[in-house]
Each structure stands twice: as structure tokens, then as C-alpha cells.
PDB file of N, CA and C in Angstrom:
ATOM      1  N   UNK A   1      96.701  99.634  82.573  1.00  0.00           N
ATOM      2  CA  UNK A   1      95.868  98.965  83.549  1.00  0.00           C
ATOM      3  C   UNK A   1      95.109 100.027  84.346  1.00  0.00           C
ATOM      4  N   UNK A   2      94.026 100.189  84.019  1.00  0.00           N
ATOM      5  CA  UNK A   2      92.768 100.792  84.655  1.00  0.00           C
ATOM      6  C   UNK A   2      92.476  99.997  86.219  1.00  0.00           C
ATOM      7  N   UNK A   3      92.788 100.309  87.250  1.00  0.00           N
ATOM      8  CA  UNK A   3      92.784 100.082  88.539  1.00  0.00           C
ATOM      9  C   UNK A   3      91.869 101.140  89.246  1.00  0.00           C
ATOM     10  N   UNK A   4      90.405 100.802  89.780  1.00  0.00           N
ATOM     11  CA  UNK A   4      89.671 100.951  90.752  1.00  0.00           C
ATOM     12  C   UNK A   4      90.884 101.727  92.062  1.00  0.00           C
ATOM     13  N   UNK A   5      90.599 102.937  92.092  1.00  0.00           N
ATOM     14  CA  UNK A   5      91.711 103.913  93.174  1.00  0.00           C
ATOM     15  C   UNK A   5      90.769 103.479  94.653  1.00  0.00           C
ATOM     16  N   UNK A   6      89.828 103.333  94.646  1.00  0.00           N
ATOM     17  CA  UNK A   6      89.391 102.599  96.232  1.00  0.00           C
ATOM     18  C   UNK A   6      89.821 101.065  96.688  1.00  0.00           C
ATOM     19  N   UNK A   7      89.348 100.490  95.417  1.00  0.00           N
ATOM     20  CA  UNK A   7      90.107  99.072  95.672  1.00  0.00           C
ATOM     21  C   UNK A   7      91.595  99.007  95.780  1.00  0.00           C
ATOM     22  N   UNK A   8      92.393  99.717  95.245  1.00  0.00           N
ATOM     23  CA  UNK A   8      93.608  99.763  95.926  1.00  0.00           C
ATOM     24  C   UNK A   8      93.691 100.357  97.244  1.00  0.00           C
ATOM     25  N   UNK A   9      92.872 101.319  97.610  1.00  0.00           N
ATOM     26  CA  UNK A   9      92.989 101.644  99.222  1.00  0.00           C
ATOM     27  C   UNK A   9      92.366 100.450 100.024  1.00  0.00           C
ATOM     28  N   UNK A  10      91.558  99.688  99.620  1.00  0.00           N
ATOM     29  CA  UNK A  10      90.471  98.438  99.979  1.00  0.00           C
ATOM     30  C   UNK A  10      91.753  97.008 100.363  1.00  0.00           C
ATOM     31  N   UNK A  11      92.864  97.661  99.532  1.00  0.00           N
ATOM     32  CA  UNK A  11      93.616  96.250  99.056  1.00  0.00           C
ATOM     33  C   UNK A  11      94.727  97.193 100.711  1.00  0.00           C
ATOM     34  N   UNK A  12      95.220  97.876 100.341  1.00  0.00           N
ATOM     35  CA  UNK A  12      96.517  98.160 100.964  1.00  0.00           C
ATOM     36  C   UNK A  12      95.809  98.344 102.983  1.00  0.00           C
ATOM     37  N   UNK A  13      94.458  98.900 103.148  1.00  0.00           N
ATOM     38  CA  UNK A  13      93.942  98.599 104.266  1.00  0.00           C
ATOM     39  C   UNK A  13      94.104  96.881 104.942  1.00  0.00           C
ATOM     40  N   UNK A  14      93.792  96.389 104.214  1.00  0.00           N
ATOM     41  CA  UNK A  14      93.784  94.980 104.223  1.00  0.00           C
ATOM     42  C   UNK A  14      94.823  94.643 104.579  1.00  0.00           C
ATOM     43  N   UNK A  15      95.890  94.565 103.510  1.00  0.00           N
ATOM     44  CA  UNK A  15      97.509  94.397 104.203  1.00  0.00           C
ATOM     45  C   UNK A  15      97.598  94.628 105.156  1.00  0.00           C
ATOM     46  N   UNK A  16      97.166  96.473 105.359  1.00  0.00           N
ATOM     47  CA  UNK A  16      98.606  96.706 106.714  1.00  0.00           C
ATOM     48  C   UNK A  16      97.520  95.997 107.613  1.00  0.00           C
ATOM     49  N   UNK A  17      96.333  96.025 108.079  1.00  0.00           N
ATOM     50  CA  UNK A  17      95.738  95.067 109.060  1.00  0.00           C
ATOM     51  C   UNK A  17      96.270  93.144 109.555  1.00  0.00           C
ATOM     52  N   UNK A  18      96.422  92.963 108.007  1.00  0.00           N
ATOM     53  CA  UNK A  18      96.669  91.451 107.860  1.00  0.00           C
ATOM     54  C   UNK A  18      98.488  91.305 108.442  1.00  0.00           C
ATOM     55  N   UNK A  19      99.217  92.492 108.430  1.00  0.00           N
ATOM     56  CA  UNK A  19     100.551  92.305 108.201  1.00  0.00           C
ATOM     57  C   UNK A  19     101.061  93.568 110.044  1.00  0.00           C
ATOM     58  N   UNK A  20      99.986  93.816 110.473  1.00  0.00           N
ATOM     59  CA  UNK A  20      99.775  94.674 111.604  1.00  0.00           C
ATOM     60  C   UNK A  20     101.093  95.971 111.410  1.00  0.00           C
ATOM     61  N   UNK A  21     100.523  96.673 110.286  1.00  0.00           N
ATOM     62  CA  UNK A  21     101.842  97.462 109.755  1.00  0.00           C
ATOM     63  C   UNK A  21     100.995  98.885 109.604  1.00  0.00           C
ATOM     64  N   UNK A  22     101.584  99.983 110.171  1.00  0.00           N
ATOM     65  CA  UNK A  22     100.994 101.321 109.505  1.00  0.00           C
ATOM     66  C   UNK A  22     100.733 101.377 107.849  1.00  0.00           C
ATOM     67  N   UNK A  23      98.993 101.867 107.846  1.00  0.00           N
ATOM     68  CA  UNK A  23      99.115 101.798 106.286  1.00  0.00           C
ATOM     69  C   UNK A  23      99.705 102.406 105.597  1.00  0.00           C
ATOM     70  N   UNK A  24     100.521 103.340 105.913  1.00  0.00           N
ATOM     71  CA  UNK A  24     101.763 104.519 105.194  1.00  0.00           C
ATOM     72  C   UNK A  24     102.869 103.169 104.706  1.00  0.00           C
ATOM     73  N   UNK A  25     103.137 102.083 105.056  1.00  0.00           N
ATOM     74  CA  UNK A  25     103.971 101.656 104.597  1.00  0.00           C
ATOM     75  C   UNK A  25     103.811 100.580 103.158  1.00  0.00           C
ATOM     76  N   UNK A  26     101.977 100.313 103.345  1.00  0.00           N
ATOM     77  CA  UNK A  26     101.789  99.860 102.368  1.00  0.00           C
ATOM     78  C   UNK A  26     101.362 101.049 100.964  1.00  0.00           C
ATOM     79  N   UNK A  27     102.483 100.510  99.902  1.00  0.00           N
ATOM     80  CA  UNK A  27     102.429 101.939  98.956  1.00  0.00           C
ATOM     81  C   UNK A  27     101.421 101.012  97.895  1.00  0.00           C
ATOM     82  N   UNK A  28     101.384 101.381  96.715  1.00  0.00           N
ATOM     83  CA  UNK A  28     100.387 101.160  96.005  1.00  0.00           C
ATOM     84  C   UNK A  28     101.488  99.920  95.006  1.00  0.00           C
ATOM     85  N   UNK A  29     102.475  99.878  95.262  1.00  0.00           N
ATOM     86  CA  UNK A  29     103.415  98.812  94.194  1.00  0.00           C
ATOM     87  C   UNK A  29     104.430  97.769  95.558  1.00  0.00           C
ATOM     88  N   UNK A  30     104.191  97.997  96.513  1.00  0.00           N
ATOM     89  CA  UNK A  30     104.543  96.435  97.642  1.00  0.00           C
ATOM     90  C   UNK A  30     104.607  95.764  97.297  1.00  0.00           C
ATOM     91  N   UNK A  31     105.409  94.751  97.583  1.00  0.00           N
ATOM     92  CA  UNK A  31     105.709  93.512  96.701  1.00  0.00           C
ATOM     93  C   UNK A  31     106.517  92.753  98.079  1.00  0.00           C
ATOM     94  N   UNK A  32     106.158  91.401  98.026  1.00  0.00           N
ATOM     95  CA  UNK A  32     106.147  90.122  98.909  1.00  0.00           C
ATOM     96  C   UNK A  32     107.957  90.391  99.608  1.00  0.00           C
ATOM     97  N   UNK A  33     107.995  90.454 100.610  1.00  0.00           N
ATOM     98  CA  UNK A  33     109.446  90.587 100.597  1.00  0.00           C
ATOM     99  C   UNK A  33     110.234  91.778 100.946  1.00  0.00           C
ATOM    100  N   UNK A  34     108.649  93.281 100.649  1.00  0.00           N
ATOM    101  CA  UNK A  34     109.639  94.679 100.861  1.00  0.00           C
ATOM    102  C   UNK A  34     109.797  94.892 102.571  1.00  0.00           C
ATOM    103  N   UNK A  35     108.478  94.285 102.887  1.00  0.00           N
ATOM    104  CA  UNK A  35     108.365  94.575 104.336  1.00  0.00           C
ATOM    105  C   UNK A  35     108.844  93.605 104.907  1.00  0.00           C
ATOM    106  N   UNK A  36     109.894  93.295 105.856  1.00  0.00           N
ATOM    107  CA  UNK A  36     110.085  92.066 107.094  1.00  0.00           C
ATOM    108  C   UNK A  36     108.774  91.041 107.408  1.00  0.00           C
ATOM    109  N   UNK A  37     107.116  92.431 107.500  1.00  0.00           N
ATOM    110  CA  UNK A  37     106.475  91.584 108.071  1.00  0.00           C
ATOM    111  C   UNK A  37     105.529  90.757 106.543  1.00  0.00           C
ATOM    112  N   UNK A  38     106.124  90.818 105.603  1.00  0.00           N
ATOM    113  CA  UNK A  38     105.437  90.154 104.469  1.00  0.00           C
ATOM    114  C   UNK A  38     106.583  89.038 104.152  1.00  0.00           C
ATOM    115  N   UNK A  39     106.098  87.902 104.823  1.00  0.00           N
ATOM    116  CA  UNK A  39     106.991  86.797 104.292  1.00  0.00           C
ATOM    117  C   UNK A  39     106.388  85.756 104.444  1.00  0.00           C
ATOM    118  N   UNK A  40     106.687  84.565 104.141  1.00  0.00           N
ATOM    119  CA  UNK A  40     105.988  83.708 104.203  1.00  0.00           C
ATOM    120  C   UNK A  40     104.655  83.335 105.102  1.00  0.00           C
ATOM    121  N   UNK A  41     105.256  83.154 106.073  1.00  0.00           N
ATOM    122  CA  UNK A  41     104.147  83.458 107.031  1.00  0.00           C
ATOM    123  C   UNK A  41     103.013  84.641 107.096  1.00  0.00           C
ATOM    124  N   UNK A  42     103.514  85.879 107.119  1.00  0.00           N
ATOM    125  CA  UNK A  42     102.894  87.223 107.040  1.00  0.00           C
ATOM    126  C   UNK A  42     101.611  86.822 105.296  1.00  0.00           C
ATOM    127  N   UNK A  43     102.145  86.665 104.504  1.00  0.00           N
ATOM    128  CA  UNK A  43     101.620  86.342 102.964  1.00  0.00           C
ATOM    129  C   UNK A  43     100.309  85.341 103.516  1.00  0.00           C
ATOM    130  N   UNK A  44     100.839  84.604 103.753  1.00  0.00           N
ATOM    131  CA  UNK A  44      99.554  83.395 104.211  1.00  0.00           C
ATOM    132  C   UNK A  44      98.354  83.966 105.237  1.00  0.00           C
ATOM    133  N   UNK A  45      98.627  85.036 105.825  1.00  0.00           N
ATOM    134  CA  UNK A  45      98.074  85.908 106.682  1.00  0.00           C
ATOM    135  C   UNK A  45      97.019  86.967 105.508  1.00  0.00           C
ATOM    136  N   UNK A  46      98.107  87.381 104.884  1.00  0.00           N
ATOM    137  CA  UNK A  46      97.667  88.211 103.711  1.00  0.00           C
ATOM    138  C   UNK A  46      96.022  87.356 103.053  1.00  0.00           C
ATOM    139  N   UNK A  47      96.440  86.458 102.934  1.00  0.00           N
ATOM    140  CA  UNK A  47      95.619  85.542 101.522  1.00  0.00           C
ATOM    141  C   UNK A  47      94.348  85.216 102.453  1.00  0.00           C
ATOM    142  N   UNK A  48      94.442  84.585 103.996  1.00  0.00           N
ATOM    143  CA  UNK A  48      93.298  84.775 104.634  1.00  0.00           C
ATOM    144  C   UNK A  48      92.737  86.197 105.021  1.00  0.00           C
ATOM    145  N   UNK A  49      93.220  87.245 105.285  1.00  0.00           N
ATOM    146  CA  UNK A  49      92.670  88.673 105.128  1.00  0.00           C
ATOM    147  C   UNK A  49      91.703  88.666 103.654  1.00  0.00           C
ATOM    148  N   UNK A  50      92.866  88.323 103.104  1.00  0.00           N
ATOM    149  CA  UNK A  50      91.899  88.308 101.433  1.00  0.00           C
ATOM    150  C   UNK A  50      90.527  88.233 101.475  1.00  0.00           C
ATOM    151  N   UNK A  51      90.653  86.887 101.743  1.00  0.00           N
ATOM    152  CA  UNK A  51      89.394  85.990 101.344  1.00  0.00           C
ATOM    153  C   UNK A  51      88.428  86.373 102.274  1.00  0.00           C
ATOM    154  N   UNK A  52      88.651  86.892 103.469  1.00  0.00           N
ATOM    155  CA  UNK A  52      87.384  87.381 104.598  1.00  0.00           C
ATOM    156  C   UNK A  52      87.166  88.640 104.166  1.00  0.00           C
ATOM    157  N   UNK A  53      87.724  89.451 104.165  1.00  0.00           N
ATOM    158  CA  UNK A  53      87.294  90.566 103.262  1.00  0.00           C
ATOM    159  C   UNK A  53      86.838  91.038 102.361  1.00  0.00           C
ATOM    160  N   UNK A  54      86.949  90.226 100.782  1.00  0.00           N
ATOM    161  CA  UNK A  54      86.202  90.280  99.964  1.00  0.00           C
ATOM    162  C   UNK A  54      85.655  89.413  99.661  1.00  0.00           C
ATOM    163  N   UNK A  55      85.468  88.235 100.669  1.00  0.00           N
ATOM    164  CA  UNK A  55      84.661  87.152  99.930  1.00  0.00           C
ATOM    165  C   UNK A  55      84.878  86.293  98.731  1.00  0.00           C
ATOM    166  N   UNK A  56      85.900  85.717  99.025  1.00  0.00           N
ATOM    167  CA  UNK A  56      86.602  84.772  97.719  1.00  0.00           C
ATOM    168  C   UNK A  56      87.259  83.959  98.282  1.00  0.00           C
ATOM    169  N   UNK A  57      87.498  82.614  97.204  1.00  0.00           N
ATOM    170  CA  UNK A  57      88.105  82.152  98.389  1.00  0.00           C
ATOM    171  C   UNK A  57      89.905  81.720  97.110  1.00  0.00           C
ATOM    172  N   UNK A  58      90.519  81.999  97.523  1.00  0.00           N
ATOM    173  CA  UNK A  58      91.820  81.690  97.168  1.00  0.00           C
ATOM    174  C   UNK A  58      92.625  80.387  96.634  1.00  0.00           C
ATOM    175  N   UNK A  59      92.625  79.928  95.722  1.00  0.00           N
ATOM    176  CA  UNK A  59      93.869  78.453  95.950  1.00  0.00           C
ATOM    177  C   UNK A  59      95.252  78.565  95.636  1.00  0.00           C
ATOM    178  N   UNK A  60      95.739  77.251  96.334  1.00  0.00           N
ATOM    179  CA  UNK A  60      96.737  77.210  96.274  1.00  0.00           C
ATOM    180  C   UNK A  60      97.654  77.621  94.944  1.00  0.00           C
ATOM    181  N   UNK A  61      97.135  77.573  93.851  1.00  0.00           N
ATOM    182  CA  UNK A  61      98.039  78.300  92.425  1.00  0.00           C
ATOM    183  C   UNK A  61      98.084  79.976  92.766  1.00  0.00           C
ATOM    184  N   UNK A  62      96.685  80.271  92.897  1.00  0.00           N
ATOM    185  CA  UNK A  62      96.845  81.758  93.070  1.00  0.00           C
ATOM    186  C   UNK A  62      97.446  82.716  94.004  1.00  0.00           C
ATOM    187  N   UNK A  63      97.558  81.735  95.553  1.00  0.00           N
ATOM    188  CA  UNK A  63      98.497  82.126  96.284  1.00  0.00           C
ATOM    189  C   UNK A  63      99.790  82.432  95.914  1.00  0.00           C
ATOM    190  N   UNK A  64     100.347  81.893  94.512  1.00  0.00           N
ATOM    191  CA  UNK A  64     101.379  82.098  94.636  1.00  0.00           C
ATOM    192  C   UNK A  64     101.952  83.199  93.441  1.00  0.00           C
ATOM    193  N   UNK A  65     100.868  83.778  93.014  1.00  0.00           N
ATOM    194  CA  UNK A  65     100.579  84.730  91.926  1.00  0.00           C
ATOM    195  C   UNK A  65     100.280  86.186  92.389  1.00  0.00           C
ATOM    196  N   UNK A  66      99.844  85.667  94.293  1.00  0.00           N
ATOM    197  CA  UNK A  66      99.352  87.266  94.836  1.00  0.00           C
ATOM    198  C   UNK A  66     100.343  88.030  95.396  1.00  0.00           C
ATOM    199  N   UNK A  67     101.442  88.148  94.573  1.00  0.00           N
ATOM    200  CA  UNK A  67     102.543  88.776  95.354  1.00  0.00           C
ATOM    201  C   UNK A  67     102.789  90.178  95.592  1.00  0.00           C
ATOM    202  N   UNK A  68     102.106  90.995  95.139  1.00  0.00           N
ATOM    203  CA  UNK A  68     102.141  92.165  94.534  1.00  0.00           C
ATOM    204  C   UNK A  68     101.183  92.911  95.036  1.00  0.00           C
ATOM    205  N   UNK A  69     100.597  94.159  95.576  1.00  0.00           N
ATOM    206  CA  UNK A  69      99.653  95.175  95.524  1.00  0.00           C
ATOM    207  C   UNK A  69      98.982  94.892  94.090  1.00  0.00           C
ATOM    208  N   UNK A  70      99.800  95.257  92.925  1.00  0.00           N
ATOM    209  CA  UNK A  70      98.987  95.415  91.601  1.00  0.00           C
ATOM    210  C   UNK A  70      98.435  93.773  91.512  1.00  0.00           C
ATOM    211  N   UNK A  71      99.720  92.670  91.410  1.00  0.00           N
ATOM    212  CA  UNK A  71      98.964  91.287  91.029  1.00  0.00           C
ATOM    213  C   UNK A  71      97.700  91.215  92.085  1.00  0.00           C
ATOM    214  N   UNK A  72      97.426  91.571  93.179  1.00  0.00           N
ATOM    215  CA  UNK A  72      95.939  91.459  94.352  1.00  0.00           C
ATOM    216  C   UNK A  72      95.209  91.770  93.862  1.00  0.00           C
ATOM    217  N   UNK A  73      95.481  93.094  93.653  1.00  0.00           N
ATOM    218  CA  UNK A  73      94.193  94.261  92.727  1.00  0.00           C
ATOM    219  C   UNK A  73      93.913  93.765  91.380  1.00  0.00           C
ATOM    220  N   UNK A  74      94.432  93.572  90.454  1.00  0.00           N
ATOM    221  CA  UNK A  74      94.532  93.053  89.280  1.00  0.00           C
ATOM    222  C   UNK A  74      93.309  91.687  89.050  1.00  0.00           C
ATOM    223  N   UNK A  75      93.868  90.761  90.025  1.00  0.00           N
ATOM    224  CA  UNK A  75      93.041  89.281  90.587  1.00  0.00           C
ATOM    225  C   UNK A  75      91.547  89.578  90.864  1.00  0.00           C
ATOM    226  N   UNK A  76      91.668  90.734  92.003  1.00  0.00           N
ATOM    227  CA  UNK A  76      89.982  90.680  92.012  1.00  0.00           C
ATOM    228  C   UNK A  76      89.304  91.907  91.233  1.00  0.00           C
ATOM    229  N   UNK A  77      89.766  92.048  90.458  1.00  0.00           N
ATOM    230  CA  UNK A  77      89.361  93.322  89.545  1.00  0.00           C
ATOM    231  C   UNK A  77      88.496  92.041  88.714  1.00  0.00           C
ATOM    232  N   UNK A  78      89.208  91.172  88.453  1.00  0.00           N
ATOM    233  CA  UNK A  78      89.020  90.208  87.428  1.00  0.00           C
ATOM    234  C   UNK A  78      88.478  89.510  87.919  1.00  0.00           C
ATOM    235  N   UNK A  79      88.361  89.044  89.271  1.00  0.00           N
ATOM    236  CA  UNK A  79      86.983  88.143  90.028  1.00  0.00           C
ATOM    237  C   UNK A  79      86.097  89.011  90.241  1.00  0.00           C
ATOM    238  N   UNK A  80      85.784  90.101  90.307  1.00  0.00           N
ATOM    239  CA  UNK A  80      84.486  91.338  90.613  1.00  0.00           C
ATOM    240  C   UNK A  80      83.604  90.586  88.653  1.00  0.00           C
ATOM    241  N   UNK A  81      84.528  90.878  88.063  1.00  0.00           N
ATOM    242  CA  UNK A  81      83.918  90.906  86.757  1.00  0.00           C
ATOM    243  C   UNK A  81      83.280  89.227  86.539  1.00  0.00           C
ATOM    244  N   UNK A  82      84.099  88.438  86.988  1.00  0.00           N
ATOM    245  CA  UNK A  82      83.524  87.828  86.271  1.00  0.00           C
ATOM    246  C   UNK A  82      82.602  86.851  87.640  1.00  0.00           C
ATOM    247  N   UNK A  83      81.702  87.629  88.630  1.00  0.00           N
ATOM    248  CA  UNK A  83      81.204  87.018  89.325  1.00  0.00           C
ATOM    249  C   UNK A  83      79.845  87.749  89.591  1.00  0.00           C
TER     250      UNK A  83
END
């Protein structure tokens, strides 16, 4: 998996803003659950950061697919392309 190295800094900025966390804690493989402040609530936070930031808008299936640094990056790697 060929991953855009800005869009992962693009992605993990986002988090720690969305999740009000130093970005040192968001690493490049985070996953729903590592941090206290990524949980349900925090995630739903996440998914609106998302969507204001890059301009997309999210549904409910894919919310539940964005669990991951890589599954985020991965998602709009694949919405960049095909939009």
C-alpha cells in the first residue's frame, strides 16, 4: 500500500485536533480504542473533523470502517481518485 506521506500527516493532524490530543500521540497505525480520547464519542468527533477537512461527506457504513489511521488514509486515497 502506496500511502501519500502528507496525507498521513493531513490525516493524524486532524485526529489529534478532532480528539484534542498532542500530535506525537497520533502514530501513523492508531487504531479506535488506543487512545482513551478515541471512543465512541471521540470517533464521531473524528468522522466530523473528516468531512470538514477534506470535504466529503461520510455515511453511516463507512463510519464504521474508519477505524484505523491506515483504513482513513486508505478511504480517501480512494475518494481523491475517484472524484
Amino acid at each position: 500500500m502506496n500511502i501519500n506521506v502528507s496525507l498521513i500527516e493531513q490525516v493524524q493532524a486532524t485526529l489529534a485536533e478532532a480528539l484534542q490530543t498532542p500530535i506525537e500521540t497520533i502514530t501513523p497505525e492508531l487504531e479506535l480504542g488506543d487512545l482513551p480520547q478515541w471512543d465512541s464519542m471521540g470517533h464521531m468527533e473524528v468522522m466530523m473533523m473528516l468531512e470538514q477537512k477534506f470535504d466529503i461527506e461520510i455515511n453511516n457504513e463507512t463510519i464504521t470502517a474508519l477505524v484505523s489511521v491506515p483504513a482513513i488514509c486508505d478511504y480517501l486515497t480512494k475518494k481523491e481518485k475517484t472524484s
